[in-house]
PDB file of N, CA and C in Angstrom:
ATOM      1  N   UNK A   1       0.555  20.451  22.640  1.00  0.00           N
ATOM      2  CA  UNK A   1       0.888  19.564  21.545  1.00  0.00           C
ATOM      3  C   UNK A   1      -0.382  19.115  20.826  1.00  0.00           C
ATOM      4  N   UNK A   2      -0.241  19.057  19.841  1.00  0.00           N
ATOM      5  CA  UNK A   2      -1.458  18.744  18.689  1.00  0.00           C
ATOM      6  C   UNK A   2      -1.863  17.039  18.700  1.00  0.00           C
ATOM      7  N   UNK A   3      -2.772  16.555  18.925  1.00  0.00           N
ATOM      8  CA  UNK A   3      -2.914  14.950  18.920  1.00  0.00           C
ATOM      9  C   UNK A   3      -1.986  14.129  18.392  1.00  0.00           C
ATOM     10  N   UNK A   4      -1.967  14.244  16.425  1.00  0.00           N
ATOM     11  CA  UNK A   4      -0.607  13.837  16.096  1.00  0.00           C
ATOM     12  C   UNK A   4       0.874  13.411  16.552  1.00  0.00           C
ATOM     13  N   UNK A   5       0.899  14.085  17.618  1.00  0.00           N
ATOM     14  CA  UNK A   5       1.902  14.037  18.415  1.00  0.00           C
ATOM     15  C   UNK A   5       2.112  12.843  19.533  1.00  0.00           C
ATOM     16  N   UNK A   6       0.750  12.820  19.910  1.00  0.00           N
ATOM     17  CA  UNK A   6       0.271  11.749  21.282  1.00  0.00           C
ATOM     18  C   UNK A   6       0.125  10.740  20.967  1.00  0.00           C
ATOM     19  N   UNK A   7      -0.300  10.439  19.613  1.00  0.00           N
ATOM     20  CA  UNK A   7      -1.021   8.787  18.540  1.00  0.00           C
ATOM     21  C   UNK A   7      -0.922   8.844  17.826  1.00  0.00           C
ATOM     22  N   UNK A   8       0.114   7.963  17.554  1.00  0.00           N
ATOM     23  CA  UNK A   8       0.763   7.226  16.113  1.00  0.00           C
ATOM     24  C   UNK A   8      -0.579   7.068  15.186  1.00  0.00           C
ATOM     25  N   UNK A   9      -0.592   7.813  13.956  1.00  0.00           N
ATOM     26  CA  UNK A   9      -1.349   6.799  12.874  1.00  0.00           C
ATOM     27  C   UNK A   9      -0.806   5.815  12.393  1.00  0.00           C
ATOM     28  N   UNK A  10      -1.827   4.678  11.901  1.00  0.00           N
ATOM     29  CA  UNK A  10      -1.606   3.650  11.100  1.00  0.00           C
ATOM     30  C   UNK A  10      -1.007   3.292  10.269  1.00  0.00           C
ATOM     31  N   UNK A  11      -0.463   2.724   9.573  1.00  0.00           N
ATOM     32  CA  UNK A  11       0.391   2.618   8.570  1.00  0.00           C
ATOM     33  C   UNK A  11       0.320   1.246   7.774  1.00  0.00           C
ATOM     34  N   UNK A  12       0.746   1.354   6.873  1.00  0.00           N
ATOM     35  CA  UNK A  12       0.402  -0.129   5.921  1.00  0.00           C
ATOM     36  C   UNK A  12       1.374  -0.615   5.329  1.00  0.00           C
ATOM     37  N   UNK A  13       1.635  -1.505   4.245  1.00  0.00           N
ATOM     38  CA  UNK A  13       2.601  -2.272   3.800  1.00  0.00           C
ATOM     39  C   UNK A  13       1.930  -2.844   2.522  1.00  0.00           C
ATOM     40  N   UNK A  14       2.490  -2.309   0.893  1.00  0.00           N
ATOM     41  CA  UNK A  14       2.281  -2.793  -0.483  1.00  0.00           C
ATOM     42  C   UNK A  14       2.939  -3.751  -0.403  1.00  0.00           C
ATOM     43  N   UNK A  15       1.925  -4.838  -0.563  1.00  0.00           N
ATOM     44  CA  UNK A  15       2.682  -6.513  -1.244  1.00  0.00           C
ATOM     45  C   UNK A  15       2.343  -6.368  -2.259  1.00  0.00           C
ATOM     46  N   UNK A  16       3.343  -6.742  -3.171  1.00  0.00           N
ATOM     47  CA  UNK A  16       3.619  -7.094  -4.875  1.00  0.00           C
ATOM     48  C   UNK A  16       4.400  -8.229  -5.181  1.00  0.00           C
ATOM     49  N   UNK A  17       3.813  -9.109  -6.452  1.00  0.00           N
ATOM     50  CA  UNK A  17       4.226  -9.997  -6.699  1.00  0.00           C
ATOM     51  C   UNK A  17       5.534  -9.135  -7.825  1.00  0.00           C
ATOM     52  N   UNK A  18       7.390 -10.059  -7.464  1.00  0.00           N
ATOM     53  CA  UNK A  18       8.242  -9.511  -8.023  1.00  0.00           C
ATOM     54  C   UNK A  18       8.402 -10.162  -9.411  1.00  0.00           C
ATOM     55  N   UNK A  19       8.507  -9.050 -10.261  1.00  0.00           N
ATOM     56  CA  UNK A  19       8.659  -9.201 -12.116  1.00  0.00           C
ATOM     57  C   UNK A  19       9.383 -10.666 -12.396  1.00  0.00           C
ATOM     58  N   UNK A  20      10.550 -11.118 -11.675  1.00  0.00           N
ATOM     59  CA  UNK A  20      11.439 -12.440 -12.113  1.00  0.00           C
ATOM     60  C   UNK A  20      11.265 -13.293 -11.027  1.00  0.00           C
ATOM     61  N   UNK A  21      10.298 -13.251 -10.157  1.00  0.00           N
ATOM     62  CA  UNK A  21      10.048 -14.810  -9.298  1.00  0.00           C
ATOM     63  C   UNK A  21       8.724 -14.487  -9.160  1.00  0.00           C
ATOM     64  N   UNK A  22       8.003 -15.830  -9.129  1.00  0.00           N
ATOM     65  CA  UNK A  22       6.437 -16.243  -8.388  1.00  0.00           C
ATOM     66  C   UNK A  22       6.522 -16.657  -7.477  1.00  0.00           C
ATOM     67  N   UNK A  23       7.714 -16.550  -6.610  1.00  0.00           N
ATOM     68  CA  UNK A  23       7.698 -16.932  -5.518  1.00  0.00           C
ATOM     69  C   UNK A  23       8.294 -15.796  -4.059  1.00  0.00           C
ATOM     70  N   UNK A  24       8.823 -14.491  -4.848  1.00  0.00           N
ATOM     71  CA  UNK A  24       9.216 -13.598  -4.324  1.00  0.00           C
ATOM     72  C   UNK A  24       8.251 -12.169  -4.320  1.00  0.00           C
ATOM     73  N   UNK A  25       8.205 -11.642  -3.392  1.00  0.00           N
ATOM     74  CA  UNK A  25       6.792 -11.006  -2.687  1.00  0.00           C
ATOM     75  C   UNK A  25       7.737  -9.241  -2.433  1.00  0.00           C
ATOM     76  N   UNK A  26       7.719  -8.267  -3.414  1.00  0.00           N
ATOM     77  CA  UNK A  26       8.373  -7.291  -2.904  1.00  0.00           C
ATOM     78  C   UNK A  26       7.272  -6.260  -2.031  1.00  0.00           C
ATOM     79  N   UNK A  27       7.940  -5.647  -0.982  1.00  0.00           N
ATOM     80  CA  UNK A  27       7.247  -5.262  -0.044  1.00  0.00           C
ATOM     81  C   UNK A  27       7.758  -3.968   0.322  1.00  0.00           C
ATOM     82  N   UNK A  28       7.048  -2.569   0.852  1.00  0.00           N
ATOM     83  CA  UNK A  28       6.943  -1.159   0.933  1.00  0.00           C
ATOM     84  C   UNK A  28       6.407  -0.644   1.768  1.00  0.00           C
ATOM     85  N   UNK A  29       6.502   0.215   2.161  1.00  0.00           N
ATOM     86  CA  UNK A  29       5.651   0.428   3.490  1.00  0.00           C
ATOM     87  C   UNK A  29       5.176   1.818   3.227  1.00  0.00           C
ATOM     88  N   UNK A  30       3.727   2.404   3.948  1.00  0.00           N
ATOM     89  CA  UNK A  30       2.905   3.544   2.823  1.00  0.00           C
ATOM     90  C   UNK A  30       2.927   4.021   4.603  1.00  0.00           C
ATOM     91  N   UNK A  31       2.335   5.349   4.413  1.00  0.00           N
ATOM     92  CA  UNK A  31       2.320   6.436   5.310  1.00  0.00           C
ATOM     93  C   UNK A  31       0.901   6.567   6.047  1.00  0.00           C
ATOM     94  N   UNK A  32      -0.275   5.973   5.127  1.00  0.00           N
ATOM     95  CA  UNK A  32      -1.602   5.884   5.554  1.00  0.00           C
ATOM     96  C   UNK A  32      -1.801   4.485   6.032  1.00  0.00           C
ATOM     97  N   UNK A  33      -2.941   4.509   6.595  1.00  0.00           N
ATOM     98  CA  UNK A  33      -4.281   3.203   6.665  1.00  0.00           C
ATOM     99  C   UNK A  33      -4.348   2.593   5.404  1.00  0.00           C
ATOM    100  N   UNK A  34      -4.493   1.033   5.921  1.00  0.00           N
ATOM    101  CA  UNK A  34      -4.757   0.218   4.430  1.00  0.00           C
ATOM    102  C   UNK A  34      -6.101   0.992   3.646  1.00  0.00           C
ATOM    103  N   UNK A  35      -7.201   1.526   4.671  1.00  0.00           N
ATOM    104  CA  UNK A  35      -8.668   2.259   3.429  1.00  0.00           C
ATOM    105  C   UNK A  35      -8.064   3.332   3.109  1.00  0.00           C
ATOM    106  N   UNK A  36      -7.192   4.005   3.639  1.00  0.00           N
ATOM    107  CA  UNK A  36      -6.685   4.954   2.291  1.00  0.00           C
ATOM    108  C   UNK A  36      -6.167   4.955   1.063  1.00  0.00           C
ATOM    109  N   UNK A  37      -6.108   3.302   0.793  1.00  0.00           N
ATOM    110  CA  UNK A  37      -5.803   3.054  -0.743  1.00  0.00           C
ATOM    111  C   UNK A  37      -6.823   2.513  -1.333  1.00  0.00           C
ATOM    112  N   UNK A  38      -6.805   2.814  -2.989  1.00  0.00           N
ATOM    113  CA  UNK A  38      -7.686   2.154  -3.553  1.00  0.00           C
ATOM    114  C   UNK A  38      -6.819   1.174  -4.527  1.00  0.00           C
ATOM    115  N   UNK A  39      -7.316  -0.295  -4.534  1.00  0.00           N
ATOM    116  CA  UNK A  39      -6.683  -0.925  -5.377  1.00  0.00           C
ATOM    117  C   UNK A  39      -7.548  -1.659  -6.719  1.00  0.00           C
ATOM    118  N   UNK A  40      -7.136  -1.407  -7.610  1.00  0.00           N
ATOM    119  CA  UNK A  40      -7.878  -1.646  -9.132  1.00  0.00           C
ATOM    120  C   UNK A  40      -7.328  -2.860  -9.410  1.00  0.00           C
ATOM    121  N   UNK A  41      -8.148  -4.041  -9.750  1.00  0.00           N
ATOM    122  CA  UNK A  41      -7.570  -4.988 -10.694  1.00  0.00           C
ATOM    123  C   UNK A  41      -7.608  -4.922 -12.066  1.00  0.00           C
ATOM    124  N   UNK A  42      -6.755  -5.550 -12.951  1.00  0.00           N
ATOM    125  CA  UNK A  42      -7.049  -5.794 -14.300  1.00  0.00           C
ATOM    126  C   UNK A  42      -5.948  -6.454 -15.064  1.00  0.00           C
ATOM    127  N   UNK A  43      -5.952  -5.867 -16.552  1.00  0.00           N
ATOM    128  CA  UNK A  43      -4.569  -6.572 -16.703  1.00  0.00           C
ATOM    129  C   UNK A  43      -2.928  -5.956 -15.942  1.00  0.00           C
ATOM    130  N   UNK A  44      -2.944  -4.490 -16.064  1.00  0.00           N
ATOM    131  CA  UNK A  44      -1.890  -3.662 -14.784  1.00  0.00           C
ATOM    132  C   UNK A  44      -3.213  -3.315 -13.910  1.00  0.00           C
ATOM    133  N   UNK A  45      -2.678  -3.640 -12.681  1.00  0.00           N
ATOM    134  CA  UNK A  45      -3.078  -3.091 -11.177  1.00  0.00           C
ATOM    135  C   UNK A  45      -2.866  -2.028 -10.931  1.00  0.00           C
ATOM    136  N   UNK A  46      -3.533  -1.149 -10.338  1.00  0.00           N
ATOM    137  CA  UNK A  46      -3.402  -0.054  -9.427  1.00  0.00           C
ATOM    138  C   UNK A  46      -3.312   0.103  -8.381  1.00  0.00           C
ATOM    139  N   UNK A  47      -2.836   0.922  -7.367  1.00  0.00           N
ATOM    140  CA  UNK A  47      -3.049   1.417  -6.165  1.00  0.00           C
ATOM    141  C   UNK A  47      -2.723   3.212  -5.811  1.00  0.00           C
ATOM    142  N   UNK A  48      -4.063   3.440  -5.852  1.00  0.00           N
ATOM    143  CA  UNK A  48      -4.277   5.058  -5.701  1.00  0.00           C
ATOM    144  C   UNK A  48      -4.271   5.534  -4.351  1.00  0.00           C
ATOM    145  N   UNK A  49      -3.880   6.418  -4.056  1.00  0.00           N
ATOM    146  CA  UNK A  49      -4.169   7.418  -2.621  1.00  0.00           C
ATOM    147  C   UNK A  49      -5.001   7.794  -2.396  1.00  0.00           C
ATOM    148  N   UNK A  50      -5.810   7.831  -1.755  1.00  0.00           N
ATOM    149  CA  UNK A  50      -7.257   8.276  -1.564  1.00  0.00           C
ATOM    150  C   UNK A  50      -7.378   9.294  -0.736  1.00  0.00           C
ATOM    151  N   UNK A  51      -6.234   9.845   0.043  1.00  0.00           N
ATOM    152  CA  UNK A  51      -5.699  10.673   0.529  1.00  0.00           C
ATOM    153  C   UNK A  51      -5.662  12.273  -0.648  1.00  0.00           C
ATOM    154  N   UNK A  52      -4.397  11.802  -1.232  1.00  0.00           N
ATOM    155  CA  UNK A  52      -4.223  12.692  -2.258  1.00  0.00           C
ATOM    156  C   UNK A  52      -3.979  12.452  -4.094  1.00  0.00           C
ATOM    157  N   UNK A  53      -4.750  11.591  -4.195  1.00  0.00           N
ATOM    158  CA  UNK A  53      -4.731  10.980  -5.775  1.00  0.00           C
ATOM    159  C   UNK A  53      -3.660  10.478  -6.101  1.00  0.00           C
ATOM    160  N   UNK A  54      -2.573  10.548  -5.158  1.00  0.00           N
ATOM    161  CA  UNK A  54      -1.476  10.005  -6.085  1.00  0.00           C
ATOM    162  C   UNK A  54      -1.922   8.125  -6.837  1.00  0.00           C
ATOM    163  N   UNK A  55      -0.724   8.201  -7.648  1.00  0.00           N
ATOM    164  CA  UNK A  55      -0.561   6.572  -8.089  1.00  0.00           C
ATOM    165  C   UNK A  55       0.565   5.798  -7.368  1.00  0.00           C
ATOM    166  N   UNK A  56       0.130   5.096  -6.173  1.00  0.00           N
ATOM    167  CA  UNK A  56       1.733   4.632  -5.485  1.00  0.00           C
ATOM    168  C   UNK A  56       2.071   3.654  -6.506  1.00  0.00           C
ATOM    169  N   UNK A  57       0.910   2.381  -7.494  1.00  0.00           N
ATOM    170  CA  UNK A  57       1.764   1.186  -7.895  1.00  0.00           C
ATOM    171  C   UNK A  57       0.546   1.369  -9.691  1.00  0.00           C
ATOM    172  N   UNK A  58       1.461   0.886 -10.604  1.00  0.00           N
ATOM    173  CA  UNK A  58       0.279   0.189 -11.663  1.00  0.00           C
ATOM    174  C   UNK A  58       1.330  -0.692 -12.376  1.00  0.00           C
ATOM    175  N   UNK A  59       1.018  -1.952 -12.140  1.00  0.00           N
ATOM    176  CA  UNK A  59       2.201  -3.029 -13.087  1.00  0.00           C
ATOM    177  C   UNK A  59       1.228  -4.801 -12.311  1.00  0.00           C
ATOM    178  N   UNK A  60       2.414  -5.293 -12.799  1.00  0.00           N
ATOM    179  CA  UNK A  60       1.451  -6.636 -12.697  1.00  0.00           C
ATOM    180  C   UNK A  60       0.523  -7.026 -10.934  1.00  0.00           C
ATOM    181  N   UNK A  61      -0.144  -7.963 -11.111  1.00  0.00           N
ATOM    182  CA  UNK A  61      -0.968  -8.461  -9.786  1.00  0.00           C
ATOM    183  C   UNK A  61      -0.424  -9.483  -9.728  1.00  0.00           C
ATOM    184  N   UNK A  62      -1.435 -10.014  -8.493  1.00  0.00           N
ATOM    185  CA  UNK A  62      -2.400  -9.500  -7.577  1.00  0.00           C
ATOM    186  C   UNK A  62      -1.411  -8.647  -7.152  1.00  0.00           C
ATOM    187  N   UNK A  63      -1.843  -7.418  -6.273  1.00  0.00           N
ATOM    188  CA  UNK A  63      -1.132  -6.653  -5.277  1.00  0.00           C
ATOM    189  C   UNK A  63      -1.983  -6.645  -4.027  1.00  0.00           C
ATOM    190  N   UNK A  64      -1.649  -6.246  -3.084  1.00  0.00           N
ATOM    191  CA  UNK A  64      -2.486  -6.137  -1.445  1.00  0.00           C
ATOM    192  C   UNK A  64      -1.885  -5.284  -0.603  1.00  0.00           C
ATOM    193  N   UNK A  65      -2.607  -4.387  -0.069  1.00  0.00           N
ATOM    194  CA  UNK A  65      -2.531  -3.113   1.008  1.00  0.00           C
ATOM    195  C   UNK A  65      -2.964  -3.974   2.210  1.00  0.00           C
ATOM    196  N   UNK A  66      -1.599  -4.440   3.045  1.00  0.00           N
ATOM    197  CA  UNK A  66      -1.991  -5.351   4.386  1.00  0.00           C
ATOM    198  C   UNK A  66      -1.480  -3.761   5.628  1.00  0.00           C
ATOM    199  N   UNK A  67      -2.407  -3.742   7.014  1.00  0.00           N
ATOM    200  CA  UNK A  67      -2.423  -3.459   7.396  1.00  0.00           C
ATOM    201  C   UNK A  67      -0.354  -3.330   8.343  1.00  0.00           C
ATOM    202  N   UNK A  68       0.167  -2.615   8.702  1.00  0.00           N
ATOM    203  CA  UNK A  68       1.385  -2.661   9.244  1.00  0.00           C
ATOM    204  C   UNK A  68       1.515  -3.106  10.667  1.00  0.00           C
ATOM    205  N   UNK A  69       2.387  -3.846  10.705  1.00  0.00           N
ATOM    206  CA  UNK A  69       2.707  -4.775  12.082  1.00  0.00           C
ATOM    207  C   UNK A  69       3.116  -3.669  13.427  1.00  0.00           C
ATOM    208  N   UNK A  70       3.618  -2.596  12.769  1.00  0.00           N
ATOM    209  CA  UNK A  70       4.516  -1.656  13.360  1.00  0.00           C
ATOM    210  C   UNK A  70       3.499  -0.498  13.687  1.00  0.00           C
ATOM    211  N   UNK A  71       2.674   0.038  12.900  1.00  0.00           N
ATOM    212  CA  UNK A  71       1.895   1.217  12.977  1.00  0.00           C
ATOM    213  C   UNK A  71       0.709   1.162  13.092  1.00  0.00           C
TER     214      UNK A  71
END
């Protein structure tokens, strides 16, 4: 069996602030390590893959790549 198999990688969780509350926090869960994202501030936010370039998020902030409770 190939390591992969033996040890779980890491995994993370996109917090985003939701479009119609400042008080509601929508939340996602990503396949990598929180350093496998890159996150851009500005007026739209980013969050890139650093993995494979994708764009997982670009819309309003703050956003945060928190480490996963689970992985």
């Amino acid at each position: 069996m190939a390591q992969p198999d033996f040890f779980a990688s890491e995994t993370s969780v996109f917090v985003a602030p939701a479009w119609y509350s400042s008080q509601v926090q929508e939340k996602r869960d990503l396949p990598f390590a929180p350093g496998d994202y890159k996150v851009t501030p500005g007026t739209r936010w980013t969050v890139t893959s650093l993995k494979d370039g994708a764009t997982i998020y670009d819309g309003i902030g703050p956003v945060e790549i928190r480490r996963s409770s689970t992985g």
